[in-house]
Protein backbone atom coordinates (compact mmCIF):
# COMPACT_ATOMS: atom_id res chain seq x y z
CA UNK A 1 23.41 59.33 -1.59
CA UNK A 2 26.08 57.54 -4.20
CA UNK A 3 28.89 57.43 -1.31
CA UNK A 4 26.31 55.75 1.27
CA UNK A 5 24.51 53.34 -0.96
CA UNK A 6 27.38 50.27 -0.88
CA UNK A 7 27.91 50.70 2.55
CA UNK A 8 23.93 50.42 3.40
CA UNK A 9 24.08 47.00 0.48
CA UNK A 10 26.72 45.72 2.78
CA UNK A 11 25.12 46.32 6.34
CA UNK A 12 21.58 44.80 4.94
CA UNK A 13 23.96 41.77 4.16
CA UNK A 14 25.89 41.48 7.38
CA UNK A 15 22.21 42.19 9.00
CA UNK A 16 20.08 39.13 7.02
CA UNK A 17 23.57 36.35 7.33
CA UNK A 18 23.33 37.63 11.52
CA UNK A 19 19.88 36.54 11.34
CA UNK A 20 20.19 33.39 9.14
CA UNK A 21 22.90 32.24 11.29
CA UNK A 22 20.76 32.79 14.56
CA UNK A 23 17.09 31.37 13.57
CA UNK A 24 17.97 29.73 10.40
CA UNK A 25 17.53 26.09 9.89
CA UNK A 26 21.14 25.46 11.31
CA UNK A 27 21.12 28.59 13.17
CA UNK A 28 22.50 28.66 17.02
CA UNK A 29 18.75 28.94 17.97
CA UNK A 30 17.31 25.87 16.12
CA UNK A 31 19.15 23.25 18.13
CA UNK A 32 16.27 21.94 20.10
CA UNK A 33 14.66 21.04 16.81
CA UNK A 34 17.46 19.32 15.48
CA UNK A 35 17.48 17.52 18.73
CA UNK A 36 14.12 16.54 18.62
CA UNK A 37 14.46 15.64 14.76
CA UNK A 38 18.02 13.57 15.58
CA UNK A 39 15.78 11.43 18.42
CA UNK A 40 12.71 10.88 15.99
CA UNK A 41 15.30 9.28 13.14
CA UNK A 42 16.63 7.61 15.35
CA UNK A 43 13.94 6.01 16.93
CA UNK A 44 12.94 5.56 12.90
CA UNK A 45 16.05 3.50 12.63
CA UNK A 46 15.43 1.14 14.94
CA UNK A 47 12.13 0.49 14.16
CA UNK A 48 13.52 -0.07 10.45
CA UNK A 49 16.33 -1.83 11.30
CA UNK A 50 13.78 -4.40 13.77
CA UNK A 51 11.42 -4.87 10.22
CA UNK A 52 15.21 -5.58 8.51
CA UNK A 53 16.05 -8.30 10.69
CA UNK A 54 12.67 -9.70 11.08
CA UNK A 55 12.65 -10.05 7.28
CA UNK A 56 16.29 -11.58 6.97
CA UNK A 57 15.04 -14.23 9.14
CA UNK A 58 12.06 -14.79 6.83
CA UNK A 59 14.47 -14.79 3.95
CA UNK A 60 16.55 -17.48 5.16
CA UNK A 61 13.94 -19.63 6.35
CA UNK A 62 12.59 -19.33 2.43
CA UNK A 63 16.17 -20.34 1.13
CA UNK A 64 16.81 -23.63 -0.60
CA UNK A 65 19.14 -25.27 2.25
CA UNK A 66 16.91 -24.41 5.08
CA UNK A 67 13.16 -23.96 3.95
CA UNK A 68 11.19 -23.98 6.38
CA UNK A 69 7.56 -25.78 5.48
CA UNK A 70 5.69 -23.94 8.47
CA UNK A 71 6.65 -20.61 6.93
CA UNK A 72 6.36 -21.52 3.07
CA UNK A 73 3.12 -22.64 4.05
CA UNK A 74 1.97 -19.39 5.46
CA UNK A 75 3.26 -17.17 2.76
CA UNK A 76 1.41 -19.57 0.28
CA UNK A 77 -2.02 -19.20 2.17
CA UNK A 78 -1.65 -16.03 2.36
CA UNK A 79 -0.21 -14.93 -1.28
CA UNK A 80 -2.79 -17.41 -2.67
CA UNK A 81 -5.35 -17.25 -0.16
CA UNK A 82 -5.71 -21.06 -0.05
CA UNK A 83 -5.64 -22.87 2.62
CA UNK A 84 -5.88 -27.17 3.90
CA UNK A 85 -9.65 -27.88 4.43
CA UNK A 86 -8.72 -28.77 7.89
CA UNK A 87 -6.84 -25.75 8.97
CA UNK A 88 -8.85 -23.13 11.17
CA UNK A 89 -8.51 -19.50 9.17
CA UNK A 90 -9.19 -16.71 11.18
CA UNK A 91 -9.62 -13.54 9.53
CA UNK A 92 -9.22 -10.67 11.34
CA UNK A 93 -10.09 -7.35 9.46
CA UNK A 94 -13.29 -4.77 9.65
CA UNK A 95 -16.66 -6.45 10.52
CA UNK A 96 -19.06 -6.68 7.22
CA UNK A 97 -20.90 -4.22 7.18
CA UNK A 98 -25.30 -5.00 7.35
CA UNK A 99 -27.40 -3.57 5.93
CA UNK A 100 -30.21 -1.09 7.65
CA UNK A 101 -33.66 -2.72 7.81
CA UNK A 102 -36.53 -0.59 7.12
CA UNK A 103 -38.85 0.26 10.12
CA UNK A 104 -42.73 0.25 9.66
CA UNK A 105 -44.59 3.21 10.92
C-alpha cells in the first residue's frame, strides 16, 4: 500500500486542480457569468459616473466665482427646510396616514 499511496496523493491533486480549473470561479466553464457580471459593472459605472458629473456641476455652481442663487437657494430650503412665504412647496413623499374610525353596530 506504501508504494501506491503518493501516487494516489498526486492523482487526487491533478483530479481537484482539473476540476477547479473547469467550474471554478475563473474556470473555462464560468465565462458566461463573468460576462454577465462584466455587463452589470459596467452598466454600474455609468450610472455612477452620470451621479459624478451631475454632482460636479452642483459643485461648481456652489463655488465662490460662480454661485449660483437658484441652486444655493434650493440646497438651503432643503438642508434647512425653510422656505420664502411666497414660494409654493410641494412635498412629495407617502400620504399621512388616517386614522380608522370606529363603526357603530
Amino acid at each position: 500500500m506504501k508504494p501506491y499511496f503518493l501516487s494516489a496523493v498526486l492523482l487526487l491533486l491533478v483530479v481537484y486542480l482539473g476540476v477547479q480549473a473547469l467550474t471554478g470561479e475563473r474556470g473555462l466553464l464560468s465565462g458566461s457569468a463573468r460576462d454577465a457580471r462584466l455587463v452589470q459593472r459596467k452598466s454600474q459605472l455609468a450610472a455612477l459616473s452620470e451621479q459624478r458629473a451631475d454632482l460636479e456641476v452642483r459643485v461648481r455652481y456652489l463655488r465662490t466665482g460662480s454661485l449660483s442663487r437658484d441652486l444655493l437657494e434650493e440646497r438651503a430650503s432643503a438642508v434647512l427646510g425653510f422656505s420664502d412665504p411666497r414660494d409654493y412647496v410641494v412635498h412629495v413623499g407617502t400620504p399621512p396616514v388616517r386614522p380608522a374610525t370606529a363603526t357603530r353596530s
